[in-house]
N, C-alpha and C. Protein backbone atom coordinates (compact mmCIF):
# COMPACT_ATOMS: atom_id res chain seq x y z
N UNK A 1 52.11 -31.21 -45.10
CA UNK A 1 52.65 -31.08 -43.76
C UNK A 1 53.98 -31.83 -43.64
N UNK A 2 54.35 -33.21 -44.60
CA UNK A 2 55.39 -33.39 -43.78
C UNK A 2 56.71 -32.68 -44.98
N UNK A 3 55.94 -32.40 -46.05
CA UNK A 3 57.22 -30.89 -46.48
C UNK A 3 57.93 -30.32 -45.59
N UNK A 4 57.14 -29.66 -44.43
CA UNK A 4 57.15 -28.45 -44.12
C UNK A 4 58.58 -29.76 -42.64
N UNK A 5 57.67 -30.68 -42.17
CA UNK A 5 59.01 -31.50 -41.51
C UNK A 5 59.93 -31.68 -42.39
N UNK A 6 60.29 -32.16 -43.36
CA UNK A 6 61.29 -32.21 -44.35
C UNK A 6 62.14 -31.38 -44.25
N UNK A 7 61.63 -29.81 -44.48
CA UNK A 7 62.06 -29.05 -44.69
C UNK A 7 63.38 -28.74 -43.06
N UNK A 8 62.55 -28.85 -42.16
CA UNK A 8 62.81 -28.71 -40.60
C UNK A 8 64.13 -29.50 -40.19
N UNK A 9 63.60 -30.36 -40.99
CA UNK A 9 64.93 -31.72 -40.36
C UNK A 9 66.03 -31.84 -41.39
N UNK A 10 66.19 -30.71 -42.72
CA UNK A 10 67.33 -30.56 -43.51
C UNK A 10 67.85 -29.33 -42.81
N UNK A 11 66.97 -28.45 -42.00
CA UNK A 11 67.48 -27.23 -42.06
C UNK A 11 68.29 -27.81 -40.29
N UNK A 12 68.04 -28.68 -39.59
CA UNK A 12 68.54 -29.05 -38.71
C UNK A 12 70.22 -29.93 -38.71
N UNK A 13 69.91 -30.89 -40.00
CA UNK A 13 70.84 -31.20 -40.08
C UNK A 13 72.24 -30.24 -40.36
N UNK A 14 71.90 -29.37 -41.21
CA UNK A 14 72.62 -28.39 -41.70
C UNK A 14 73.36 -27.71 -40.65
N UNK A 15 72.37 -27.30 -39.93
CA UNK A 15 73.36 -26.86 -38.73
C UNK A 15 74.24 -27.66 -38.12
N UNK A 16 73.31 -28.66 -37.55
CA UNK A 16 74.77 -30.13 -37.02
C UNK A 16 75.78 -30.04 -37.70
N UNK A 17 76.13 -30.05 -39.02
CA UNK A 17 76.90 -30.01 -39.55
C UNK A 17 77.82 -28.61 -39.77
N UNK A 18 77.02 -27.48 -39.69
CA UNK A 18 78.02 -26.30 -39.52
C UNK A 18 78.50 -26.08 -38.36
N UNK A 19 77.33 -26.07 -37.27
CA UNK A 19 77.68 -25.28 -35.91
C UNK A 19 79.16 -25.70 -35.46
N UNK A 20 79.34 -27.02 -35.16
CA UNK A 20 80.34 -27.21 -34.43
C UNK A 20 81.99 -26.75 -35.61
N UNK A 21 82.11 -26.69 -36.04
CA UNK A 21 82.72 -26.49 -36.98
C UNK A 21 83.08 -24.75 -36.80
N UNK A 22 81.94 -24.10 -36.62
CA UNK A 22 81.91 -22.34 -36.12
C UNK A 22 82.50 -22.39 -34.72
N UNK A 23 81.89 -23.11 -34.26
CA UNK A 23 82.35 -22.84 -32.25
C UNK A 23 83.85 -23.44 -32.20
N UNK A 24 84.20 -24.78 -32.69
CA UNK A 24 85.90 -24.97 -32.85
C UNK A 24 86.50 -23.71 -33.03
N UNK A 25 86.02 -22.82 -33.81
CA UNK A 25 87.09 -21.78 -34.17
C UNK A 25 86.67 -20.61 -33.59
N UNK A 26 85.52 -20.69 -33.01
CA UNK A 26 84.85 -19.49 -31.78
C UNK A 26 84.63 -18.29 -32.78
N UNK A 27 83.68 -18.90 -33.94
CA UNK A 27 83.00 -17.50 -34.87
C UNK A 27 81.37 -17.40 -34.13
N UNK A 28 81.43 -17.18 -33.04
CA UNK A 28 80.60 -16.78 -32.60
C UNK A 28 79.47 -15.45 -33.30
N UNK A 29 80.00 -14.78 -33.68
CA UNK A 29 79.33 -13.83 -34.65
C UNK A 29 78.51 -14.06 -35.66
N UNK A 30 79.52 -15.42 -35.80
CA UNK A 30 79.04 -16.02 -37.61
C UNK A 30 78.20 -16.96 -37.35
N UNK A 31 77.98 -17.55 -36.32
CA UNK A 31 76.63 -18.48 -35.56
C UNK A 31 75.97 -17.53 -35.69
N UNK A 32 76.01 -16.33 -34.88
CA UNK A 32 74.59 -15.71 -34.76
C UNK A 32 73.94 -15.59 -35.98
N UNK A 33 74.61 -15.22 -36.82
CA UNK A 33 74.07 -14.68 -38.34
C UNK A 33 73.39 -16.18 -39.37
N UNK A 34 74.32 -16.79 -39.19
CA UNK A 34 74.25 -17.82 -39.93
C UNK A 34 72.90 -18.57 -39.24
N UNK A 35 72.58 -18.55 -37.84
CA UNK A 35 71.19 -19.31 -37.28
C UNK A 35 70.11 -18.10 -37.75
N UNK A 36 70.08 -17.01 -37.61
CA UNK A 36 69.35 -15.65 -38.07
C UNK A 36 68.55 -16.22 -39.73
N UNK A 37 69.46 -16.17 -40.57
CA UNK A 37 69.70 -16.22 -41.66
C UNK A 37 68.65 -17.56 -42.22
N UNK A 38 69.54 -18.83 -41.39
CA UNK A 38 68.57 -20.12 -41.90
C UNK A 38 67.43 -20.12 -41.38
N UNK A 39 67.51 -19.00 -40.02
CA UNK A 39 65.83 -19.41 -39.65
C UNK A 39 64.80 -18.76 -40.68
N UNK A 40 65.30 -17.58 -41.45
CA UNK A 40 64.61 -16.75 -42.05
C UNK A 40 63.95 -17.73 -43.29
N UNK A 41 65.35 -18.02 -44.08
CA UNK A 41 64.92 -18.69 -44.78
C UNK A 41 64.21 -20.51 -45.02
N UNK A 42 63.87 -20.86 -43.97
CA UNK A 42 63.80 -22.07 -43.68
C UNK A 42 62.08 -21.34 -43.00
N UNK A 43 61.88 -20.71 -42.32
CA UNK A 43 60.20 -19.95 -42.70
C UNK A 43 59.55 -19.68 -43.40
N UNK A 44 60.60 -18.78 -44.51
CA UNK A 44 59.74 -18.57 -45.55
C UNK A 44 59.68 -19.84 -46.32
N UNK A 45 60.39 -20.65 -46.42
CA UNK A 45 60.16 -22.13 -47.72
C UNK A 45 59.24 -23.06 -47.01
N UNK A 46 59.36 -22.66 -45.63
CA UNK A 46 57.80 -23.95 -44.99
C UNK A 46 56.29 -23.02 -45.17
N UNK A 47 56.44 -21.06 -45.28
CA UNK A 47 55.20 -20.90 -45.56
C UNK A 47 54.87 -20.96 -47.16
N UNK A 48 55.63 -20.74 -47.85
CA UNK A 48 55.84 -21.11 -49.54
C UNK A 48 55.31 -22.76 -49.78
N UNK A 49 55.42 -23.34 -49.15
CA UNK A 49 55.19 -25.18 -49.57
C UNK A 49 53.77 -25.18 -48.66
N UNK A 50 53.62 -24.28 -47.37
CA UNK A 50 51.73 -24.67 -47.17
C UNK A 50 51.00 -23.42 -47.99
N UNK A 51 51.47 -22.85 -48.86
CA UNK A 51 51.22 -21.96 -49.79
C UNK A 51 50.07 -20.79 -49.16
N UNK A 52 51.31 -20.72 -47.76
CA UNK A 52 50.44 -19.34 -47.45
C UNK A 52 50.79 -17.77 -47.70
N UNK A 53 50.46 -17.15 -47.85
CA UNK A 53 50.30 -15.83 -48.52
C UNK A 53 51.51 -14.86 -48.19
N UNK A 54 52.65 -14.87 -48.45
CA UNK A 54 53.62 -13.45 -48.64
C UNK A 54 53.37 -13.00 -48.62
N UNK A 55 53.93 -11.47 -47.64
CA UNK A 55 53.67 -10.31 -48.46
C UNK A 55 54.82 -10.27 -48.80
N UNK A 56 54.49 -9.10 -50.03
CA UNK A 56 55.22 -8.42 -51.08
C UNK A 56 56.17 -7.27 -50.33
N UNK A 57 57.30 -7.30 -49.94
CA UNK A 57 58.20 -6.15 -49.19
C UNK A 57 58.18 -4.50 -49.91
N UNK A 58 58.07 -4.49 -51.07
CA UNK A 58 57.52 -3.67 -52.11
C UNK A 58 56.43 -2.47 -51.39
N UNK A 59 55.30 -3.40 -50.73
CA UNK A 59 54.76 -2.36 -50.63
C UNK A 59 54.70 -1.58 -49.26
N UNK A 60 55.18 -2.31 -48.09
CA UNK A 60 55.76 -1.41 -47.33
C UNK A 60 56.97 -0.64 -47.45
N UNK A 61 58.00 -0.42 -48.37
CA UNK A 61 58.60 0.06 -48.64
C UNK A 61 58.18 1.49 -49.09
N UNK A 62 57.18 0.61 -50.10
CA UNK A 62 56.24 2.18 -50.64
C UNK A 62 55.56 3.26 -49.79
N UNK A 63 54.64 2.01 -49.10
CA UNK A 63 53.85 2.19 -48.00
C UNK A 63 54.51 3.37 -47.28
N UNK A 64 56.14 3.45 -46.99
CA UNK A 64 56.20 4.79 -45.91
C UNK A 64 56.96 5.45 -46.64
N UNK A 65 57.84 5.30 -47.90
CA UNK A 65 58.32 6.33 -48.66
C UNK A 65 57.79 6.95 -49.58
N UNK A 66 56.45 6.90 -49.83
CA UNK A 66 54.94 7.47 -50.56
C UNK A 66 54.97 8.79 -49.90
N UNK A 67 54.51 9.01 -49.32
CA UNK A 67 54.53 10.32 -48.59
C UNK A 67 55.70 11.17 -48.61
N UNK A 68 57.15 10.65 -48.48
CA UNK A 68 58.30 11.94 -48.58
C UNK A 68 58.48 11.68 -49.91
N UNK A 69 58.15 11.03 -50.90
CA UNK A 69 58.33 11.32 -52.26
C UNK A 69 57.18 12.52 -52.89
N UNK A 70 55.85 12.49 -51.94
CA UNK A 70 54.94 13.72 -52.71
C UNK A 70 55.49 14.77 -51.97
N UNK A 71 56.29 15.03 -50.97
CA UNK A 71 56.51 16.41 -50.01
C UNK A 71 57.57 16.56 -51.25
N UNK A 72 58.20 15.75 -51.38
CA UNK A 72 59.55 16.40 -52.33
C UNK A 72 58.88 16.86 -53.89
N UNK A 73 58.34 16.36 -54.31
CA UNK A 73 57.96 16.74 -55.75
C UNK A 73 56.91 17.61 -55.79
N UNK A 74 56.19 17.59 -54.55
CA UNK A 74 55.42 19.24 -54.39
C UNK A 74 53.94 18.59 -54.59
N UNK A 75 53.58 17.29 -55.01
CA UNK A 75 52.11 17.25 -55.32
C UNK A 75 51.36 16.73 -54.21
């Protein structure tokens, strides 16, 4: 558990240290993305360290392009 704070309070600092730096120059765009982005990855590395279960993107991918791959090949 306190990984997962660890993790929280680097991914915080990080921003302190970018944000203002983006808004001086009014990349407002590039905040949005850039908070998007770390939140994504700053979730997945706190559910990775309480080693809870991923899924695999693989298989929803499959999951809905399974079906127009058998309409196309006929089987």
């Amino acid at each position: 558990m306190f990984k997962a704070f660890g993790i929280i309070l680097i991914a915080m600092l990080l921003s302190l240290y970018e944000y203002p730096k983006m808004k001086q120059k009014k990349q407002h765009k590039e905040i949005v993305v850039y908070l998007l982005i770390l939140g994504m990855a700053t979730t997945l590395l706190i559910l990775k360290v309480l080693e809870i279960s991923i899924p695999n993107p693989l298989k929803g991918i499959e999951y809905v392009f399974s079906p127009i791959g058998k309409k196309i090949v006929g089987q």
